[in-house]
N, C-alpha and C. Protein backbone atom coordinates (compact mmCIF):
# COMPACT_ATOMS: atom_id res chain seq x y z
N UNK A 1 12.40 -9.34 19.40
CA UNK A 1 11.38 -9.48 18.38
C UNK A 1 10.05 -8.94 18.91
N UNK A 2 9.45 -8.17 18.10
CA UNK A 2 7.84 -7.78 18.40
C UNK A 2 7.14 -8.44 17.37
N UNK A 3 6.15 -9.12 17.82
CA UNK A 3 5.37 -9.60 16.64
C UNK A 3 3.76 -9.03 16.68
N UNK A 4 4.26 -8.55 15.00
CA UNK A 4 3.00 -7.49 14.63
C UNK A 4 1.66 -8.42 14.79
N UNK A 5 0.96 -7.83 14.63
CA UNK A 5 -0.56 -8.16 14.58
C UNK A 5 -0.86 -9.19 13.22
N UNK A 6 -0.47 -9.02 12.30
CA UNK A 6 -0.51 -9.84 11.22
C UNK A 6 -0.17 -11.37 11.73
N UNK A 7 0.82 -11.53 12.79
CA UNK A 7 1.61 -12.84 12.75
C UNK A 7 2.48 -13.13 12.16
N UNK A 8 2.95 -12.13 10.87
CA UNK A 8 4.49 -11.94 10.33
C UNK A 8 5.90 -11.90 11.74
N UNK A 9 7.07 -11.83 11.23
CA UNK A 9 8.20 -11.84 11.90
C UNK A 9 8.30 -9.93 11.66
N UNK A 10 8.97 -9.54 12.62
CA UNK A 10 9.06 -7.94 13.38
C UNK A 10 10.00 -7.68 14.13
N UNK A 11 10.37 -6.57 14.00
CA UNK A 11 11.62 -6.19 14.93
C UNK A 11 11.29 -4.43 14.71
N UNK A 12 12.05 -3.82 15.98
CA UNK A 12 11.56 -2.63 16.24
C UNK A 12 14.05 -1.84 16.21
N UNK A 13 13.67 -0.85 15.39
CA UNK A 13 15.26 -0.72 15.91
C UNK A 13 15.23 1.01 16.24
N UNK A 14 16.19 1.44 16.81
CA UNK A 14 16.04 2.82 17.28
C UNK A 14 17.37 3.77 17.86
N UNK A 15 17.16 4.67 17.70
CA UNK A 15 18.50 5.41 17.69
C UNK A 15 18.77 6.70 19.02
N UNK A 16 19.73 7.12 18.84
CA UNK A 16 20.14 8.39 19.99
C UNK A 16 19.37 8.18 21.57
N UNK A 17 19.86 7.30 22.36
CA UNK A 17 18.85 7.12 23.10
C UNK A 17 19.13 8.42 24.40
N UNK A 18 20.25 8.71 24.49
CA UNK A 18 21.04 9.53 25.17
C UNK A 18 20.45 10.74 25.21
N UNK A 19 20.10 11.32 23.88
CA UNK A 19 19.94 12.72 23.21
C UNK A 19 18.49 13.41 24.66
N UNK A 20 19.30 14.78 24.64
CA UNK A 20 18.05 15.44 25.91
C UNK A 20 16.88 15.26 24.98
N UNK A 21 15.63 15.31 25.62
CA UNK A 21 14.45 15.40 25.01
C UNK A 21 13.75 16.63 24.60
N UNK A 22 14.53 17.76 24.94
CA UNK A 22 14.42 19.05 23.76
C UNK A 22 15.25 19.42 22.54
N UNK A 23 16.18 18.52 22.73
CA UNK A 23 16.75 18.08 21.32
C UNK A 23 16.40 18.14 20.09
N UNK A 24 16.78 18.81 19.00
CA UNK A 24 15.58 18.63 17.42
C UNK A 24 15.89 17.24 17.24
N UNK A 25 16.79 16.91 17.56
CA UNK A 25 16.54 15.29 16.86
C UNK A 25 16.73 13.90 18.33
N UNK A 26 15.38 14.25 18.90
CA UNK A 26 15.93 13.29 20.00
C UNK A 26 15.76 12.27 19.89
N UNK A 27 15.56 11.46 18.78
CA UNK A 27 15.76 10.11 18.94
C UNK A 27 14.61 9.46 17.64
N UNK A 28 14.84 8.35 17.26
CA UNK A 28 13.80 7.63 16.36
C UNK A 28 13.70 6.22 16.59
N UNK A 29 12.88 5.64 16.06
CA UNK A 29 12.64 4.19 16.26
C UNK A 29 11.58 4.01 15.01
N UNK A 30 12.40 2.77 14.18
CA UNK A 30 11.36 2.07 13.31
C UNK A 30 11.02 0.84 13.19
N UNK A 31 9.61 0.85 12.67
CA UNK A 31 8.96 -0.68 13.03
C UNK A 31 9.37 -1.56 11.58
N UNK A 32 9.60 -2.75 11.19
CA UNK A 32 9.97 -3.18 10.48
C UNK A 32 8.95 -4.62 10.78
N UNK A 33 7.62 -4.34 9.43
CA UNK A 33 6.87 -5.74 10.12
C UNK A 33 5.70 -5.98 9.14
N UNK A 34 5.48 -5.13 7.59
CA UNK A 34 4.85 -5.55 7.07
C UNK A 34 5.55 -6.86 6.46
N UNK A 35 4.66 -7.50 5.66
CA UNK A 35 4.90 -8.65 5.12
C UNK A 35 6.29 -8.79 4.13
N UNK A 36 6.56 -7.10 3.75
CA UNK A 36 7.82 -7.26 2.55
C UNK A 36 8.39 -6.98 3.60
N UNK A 37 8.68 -6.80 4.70
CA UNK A 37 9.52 -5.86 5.25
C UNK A 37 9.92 -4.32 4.93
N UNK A 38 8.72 -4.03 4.46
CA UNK A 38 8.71 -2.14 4.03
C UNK A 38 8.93 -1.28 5.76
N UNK A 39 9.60 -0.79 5.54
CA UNK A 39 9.59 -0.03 6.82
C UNK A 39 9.79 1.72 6.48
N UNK A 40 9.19 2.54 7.43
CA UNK A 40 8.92 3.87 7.45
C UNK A 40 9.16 4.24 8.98
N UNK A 41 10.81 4.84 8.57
CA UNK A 41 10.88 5.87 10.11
C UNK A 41 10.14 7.40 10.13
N UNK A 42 9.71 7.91 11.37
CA UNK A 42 9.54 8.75 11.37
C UNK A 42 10.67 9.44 12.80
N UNK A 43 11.35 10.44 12.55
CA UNK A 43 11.73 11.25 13.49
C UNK A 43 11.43 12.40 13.96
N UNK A 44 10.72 13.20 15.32
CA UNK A 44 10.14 14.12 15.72
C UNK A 44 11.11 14.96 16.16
N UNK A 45 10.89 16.36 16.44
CA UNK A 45 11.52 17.04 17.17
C UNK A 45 11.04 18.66 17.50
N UNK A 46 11.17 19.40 18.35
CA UNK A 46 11.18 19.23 19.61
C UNK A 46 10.16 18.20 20.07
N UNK A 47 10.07 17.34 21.08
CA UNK A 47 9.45 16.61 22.11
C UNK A 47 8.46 17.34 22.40
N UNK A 48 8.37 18.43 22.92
CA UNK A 48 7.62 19.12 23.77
C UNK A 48 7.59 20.53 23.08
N UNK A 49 6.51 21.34 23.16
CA UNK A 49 6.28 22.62 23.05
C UNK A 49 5.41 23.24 23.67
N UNK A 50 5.88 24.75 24.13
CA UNK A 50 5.17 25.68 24.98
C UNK A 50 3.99 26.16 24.63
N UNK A 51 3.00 26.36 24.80
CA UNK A 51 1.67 27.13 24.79
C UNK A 51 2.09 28.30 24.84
N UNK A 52 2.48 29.22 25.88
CA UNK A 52 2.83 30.52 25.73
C UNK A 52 3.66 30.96 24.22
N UNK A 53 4.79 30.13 24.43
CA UNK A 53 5.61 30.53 23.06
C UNK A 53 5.54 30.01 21.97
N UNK A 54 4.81 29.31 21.68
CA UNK A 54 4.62 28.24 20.92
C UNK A 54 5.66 28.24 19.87
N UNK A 55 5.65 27.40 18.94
CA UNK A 55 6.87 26.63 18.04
C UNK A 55 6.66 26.20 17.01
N UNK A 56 7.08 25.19 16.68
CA UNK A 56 6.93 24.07 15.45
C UNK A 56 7.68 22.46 15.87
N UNK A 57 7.32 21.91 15.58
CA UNK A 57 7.31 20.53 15.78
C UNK A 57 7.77 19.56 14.64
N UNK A 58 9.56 19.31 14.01
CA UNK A 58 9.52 18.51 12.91
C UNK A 58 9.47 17.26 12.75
N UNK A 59 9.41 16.93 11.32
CA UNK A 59 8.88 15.20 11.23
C UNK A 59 9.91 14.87 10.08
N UNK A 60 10.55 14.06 10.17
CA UNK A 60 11.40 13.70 9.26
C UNK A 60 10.81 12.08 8.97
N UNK A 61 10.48 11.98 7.51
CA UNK A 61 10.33 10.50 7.31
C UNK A 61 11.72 10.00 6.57
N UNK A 62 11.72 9.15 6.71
CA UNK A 62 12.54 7.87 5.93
C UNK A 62 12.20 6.82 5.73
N UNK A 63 11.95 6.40 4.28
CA UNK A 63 11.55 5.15 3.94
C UNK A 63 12.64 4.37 3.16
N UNK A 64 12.71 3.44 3.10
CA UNK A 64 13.49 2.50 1.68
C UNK A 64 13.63 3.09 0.24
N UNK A 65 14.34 3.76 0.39
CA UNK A 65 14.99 4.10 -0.90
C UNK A 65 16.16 4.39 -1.79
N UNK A 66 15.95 4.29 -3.62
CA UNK A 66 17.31 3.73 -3.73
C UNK A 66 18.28 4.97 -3.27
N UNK A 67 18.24 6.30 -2.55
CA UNK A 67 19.02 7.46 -2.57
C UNK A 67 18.78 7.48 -1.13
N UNK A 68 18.41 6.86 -0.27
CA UNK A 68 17.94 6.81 1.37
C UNK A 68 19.44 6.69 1.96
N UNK A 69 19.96 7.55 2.77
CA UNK A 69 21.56 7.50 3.16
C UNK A 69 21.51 5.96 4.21
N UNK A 70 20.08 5.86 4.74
CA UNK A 70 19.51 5.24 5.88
C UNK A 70 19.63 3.70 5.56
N UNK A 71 19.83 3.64 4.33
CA UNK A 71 19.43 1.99 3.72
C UNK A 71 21.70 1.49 3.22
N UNK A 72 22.09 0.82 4.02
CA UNK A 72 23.32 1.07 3.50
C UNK A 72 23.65 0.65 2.15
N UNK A 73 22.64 0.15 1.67
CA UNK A 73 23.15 -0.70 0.32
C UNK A 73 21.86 -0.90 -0.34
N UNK A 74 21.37 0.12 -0.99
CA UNK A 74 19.92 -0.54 -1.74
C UNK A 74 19.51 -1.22 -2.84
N UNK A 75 20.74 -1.76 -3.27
CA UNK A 75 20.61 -2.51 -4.04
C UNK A 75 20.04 -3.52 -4.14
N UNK A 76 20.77 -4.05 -2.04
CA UNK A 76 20.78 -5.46 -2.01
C UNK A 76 19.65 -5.30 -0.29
N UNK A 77 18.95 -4.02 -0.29
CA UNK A 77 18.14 -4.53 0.73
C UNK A 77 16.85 -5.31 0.55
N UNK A 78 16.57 -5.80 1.83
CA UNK A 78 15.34 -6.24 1.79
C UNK A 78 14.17 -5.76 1.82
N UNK A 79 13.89 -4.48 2.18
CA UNK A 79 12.79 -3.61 1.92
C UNK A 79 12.26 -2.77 0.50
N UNK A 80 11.49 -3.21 -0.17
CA UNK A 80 11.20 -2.84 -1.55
C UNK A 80 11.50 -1.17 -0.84
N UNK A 81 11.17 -0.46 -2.10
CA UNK A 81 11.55 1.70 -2.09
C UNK A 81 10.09 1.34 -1.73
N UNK A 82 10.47 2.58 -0.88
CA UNK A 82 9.16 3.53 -0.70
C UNK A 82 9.24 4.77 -1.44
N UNK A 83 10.33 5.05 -2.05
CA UNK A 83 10.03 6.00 -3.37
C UNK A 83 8.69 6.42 -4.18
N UNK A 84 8.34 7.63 -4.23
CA UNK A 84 7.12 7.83 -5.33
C UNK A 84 5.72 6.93 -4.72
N UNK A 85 5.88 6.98 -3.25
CA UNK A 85 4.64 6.30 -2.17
C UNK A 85 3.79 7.75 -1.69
N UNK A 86 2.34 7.39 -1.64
CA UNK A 86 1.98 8.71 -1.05
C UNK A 86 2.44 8.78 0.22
N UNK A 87 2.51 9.54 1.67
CA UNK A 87 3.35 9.77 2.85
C UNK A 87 1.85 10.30 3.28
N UNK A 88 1.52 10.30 4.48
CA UNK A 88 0.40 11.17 5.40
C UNK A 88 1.12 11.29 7.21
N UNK A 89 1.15 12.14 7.40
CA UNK A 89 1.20 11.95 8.84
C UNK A 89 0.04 12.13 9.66
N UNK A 90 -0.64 11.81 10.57
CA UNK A 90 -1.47 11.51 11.28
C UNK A 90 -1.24 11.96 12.71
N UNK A 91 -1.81 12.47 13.08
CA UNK A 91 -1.95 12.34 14.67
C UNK A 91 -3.07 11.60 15.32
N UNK A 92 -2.77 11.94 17.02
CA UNK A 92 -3.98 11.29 18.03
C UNK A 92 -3.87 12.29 19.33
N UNK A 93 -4.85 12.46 19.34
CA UNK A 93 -4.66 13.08 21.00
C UNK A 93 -5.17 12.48 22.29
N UNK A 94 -5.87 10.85 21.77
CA UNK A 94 -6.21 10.47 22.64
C UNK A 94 -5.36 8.94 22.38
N UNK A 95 -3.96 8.93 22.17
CA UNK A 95 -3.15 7.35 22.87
C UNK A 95 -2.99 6.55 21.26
N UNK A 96 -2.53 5.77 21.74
CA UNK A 96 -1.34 5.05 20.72
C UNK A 96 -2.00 3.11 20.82
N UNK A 97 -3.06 3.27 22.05
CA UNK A 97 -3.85 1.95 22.44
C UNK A 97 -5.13 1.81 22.30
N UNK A 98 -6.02 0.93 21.43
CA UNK A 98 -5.34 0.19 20.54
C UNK A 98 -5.12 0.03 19.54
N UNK A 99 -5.13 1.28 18.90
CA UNK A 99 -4.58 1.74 17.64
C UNK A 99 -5.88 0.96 16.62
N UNK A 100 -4.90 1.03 15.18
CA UNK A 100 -6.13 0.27 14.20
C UNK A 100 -5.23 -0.22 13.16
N UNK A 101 -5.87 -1.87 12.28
CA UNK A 101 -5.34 -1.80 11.44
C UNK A 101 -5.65 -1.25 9.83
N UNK A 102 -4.91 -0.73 9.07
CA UNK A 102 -5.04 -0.64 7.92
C UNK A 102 -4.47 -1.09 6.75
N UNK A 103 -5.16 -2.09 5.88
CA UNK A 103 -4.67 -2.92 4.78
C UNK A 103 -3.87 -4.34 5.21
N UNK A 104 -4.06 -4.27 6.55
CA UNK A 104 -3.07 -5.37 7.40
C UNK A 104 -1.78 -4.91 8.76
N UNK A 105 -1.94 -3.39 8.07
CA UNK A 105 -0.63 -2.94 8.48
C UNK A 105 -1.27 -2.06 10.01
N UNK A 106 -0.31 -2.52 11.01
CA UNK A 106 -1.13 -2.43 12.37
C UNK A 106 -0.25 -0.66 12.69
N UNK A 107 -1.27 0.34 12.69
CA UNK A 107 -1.04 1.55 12.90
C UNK A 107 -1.36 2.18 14.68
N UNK A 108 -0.74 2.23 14.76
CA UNK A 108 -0.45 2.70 16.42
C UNK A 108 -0.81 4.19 17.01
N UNK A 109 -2.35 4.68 16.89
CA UNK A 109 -3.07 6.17 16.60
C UNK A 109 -4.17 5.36 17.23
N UNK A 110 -4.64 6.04 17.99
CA UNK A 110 -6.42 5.78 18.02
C UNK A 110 -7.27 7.16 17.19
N UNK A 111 -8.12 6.96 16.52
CA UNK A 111 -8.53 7.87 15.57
C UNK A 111 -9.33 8.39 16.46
N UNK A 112 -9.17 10.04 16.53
CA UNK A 112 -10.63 10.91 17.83
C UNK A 112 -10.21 12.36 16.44
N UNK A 113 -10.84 12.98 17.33
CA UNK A 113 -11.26 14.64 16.43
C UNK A 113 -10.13 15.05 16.11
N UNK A 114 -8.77 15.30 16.41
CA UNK A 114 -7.46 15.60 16.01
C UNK A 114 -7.06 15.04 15.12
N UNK A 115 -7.43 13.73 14.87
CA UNK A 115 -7.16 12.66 13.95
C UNK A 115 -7.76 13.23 12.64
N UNK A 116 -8.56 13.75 12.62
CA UNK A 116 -9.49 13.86 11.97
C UNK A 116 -9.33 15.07 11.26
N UNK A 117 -8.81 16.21 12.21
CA UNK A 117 -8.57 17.84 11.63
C UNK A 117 -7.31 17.47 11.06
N UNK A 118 -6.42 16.71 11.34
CA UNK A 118 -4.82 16.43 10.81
C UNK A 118 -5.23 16.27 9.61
N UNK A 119 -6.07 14.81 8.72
CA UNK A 119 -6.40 14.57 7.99
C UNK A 119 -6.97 15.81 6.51
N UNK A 120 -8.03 16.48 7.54
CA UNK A 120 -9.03 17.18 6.46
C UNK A 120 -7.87 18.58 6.70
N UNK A 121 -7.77 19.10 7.16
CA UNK A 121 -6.31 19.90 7.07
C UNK A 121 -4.60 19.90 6.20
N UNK A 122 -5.06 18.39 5.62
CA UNK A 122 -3.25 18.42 5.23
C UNK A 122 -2.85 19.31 4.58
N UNK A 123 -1.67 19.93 4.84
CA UNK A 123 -0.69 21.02 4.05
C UNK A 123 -1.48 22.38 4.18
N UNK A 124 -2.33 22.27 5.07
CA UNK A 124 -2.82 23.61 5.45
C UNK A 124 -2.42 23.98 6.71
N UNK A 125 -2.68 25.75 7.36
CA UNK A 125 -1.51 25.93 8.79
C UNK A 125 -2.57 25.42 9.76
N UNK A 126 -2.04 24.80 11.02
CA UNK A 126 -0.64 24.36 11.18
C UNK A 126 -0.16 23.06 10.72
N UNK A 127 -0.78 22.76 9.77
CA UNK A 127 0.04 21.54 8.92
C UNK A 127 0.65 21.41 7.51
N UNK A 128 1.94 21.16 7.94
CA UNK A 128 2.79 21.95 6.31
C UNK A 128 3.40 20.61 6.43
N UNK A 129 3.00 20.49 5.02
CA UNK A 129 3.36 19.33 4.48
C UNK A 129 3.56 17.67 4.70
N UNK A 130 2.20 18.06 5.60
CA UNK A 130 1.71 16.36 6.02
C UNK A 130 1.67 15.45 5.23
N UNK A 131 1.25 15.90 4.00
CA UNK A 131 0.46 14.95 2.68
C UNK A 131 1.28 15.25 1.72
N UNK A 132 2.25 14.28 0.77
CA UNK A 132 2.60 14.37 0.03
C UNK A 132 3.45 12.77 -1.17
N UNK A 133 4.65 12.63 -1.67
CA UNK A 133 4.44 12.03 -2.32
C UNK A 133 6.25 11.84 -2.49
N UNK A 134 6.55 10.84 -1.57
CA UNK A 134 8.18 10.58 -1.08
C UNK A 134 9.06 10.69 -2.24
N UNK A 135 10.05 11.25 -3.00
CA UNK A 135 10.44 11.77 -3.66
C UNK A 135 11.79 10.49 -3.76
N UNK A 136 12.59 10.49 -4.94
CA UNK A 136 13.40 9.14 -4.89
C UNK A 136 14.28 8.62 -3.68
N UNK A 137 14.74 9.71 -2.76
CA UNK A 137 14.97 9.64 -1.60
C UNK A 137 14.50 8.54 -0.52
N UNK A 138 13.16 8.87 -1.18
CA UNK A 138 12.42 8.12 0.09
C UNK A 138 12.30 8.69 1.55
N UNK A 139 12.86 10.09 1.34
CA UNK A 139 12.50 11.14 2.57
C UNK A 139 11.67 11.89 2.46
N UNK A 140 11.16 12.63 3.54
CA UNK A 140 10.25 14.16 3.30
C UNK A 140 10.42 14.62 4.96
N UNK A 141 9.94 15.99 5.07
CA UNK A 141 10.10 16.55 6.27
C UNK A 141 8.44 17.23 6.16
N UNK A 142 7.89 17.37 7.15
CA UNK A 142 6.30 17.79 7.44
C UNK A 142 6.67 18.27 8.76
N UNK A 143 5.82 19.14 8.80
CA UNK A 143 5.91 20.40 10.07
C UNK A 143 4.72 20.39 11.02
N UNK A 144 4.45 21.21 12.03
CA UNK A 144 2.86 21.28 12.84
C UNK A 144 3.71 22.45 13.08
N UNK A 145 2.60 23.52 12.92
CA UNK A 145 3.19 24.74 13.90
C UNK A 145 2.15 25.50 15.03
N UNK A 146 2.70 25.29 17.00
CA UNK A 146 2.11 25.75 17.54
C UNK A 146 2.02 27.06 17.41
N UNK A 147 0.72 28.16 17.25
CA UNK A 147 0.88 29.45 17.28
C UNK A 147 1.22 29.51 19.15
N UNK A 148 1.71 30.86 19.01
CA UNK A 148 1.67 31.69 20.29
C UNK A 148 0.69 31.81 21.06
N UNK A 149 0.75 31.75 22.49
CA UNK A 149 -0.19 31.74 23.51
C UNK A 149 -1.76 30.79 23.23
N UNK A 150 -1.15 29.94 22.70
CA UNK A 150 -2.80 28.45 22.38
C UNK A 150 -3.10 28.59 23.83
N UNK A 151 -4.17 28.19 23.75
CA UNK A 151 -5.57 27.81 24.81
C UNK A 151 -4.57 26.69 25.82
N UNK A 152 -5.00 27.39 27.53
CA UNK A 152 -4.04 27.02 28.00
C UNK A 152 -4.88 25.50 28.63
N UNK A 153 -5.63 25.42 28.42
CA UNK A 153 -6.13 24.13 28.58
C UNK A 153 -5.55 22.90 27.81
N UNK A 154 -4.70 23.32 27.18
CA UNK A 154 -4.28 22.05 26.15
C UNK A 154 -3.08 21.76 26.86
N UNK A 155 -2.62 22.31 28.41
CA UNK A 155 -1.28 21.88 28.78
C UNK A 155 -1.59 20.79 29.35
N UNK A 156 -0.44 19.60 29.08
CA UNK A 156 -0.44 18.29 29.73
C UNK A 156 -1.10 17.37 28.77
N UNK A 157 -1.70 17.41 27.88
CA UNK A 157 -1.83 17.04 26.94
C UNK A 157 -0.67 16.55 25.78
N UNK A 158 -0.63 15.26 25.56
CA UNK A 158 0.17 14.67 24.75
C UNK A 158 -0.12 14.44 23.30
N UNK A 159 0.25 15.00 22.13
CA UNK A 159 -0.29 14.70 20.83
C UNK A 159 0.60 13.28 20.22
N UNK A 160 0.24 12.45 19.69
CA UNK A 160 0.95 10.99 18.97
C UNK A 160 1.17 11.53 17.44
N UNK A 161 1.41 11.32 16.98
CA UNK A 161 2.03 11.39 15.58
C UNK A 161 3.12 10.15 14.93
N UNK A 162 2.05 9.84 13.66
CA UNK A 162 2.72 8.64 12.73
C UNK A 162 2.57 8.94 11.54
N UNK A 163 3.96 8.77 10.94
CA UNK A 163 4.11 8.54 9.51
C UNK A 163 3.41 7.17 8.44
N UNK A 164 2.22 7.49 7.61
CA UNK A 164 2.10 5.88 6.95
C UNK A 164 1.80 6.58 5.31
N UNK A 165 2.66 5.21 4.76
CA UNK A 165 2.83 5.81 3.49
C UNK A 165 1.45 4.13 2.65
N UNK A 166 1.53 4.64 1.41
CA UNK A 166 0.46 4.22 0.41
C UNK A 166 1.04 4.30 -0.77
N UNK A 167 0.68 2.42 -1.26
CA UNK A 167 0.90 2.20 -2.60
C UNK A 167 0.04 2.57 -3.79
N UNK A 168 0.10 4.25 -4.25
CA UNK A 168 -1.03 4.24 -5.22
C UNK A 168 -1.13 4.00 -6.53
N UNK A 169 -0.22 3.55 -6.95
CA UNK A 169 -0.72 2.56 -8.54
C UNK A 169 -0.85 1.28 -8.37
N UNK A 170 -1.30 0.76 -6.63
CA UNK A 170 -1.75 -0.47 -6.74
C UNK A 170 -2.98 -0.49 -5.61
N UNK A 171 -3.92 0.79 -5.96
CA UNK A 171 -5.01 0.71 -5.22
C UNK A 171 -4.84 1.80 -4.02
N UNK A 172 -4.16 2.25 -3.92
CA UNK A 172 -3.76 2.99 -2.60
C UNK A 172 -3.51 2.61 -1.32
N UNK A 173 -3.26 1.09 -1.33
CA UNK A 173 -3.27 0.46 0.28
C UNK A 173 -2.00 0.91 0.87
N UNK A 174 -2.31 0.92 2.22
CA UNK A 174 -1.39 1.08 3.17
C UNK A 174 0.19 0.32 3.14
N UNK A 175 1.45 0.72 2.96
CA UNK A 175 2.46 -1.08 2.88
C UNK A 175 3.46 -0.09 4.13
N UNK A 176 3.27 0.92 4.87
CA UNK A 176 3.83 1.24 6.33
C UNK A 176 3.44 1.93 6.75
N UNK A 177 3.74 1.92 8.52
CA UNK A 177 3.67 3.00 9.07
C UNK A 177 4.89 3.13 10.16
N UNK A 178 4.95 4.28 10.61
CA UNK A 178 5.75 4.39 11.34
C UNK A 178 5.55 4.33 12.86
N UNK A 179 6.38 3.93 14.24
CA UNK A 179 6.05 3.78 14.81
C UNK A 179 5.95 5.64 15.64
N UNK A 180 4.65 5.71 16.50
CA UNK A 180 4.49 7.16 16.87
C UNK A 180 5.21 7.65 17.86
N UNK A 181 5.36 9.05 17.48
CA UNK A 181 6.09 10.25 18.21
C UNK A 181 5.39 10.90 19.31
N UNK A 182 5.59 10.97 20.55
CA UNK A 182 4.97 11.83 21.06
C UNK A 182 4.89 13.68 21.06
N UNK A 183 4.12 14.25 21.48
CA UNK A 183 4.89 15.95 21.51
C UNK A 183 3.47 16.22 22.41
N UNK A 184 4.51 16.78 23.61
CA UNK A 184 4.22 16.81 25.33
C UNK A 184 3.76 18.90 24.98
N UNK A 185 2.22 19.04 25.16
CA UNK A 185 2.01 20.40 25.47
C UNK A 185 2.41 20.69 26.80
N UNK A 186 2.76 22.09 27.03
CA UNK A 186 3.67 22.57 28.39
C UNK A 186 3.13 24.18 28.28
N UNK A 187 2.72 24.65 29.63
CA UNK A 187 2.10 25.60 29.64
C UNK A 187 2.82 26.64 29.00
């Protein structure tokens, strides 16, 4: 058990632990800890990308929904849909400690200038399809794409990345986030 910041009941669950870490899909973990129990995975992949060659970096969300392969039975789960929720992904380039909360819901990003270009940037390059609007699924996929030969000062540098979605026909508050991804710059 992890217990969120709220003082609600929490649990953290997570997958492929095996998988190499250049893997497209090396692994996920979701937090399960707002008050309904709404939960939002996010899955990253590659881990790491080169500066010289640079890449792209995917994000797979999954939320509660009634068409979510992820939910075995949605009829009878306990997590309301995140269906038809707005979705944002977020980054940090400076740590995951001590994060902030929003609407209650304890988000794991410390907000600095990256935070910030992610934001005023969404769905512009290199951010495709950060911002959007979870479809009955309750999935979406959002991209970052490193160009070729970036500024080699950014090697060793770790970017965070979290999925948090928003209830907007009830004000726009926050009801998840996901727990964050790292993606390791490498010269």
């Amino acid at each position: 058990m992890v217990p969120p910041a709220d003082g609600s009941a929490g649990y953290i669950a997570g997958g492929a632990p095996n998988a190499p870490a250049n893997a497209p899909r090396s692994g996920f973990a979701a937090v399960f800890s707002h008050p309904e129990d709404r939960a939002l995975a996010l899955i990253a992949g590659p881990s790491a990308l080169t500066l010289h060659i640079g890449g792209e970096v995917v994000f797979e969300m999954a939320g509660a929904g009634p068409a979510n392969p992820w939910v075995p039975n949605p009829a009878t789960s306990a997590a309301p849909s995140l269906a038809d929720t707005l979705y944002l992904v977020l980054g940090s380039a400076s740590g995951t400690a001590p994060g902030f909360n929003l609407d209650g819901i304890p988000v794991a990003l410390n907000v600095d200038a990256y935070s910030l270009l992610g934001f005023a940037a969404s769905n512009q390059p290199p951010f495709q399809a950060t911002l959007g609007i979870l479809p009955a699924s309750a999935a979406a996929t959002a991209r970052i794409t490193l160009v070729r030969d970036s500024p080699a000062g950014l090697v060793g540098l770790v970017l965070w990345h979290s999925a948090l979605a928003f209830d907007l026909p009830n004000g726009g508050v926050c009801v998840a986030a996901s727990v964050p991804r790292p993606l390791l710059l490498l010269p």
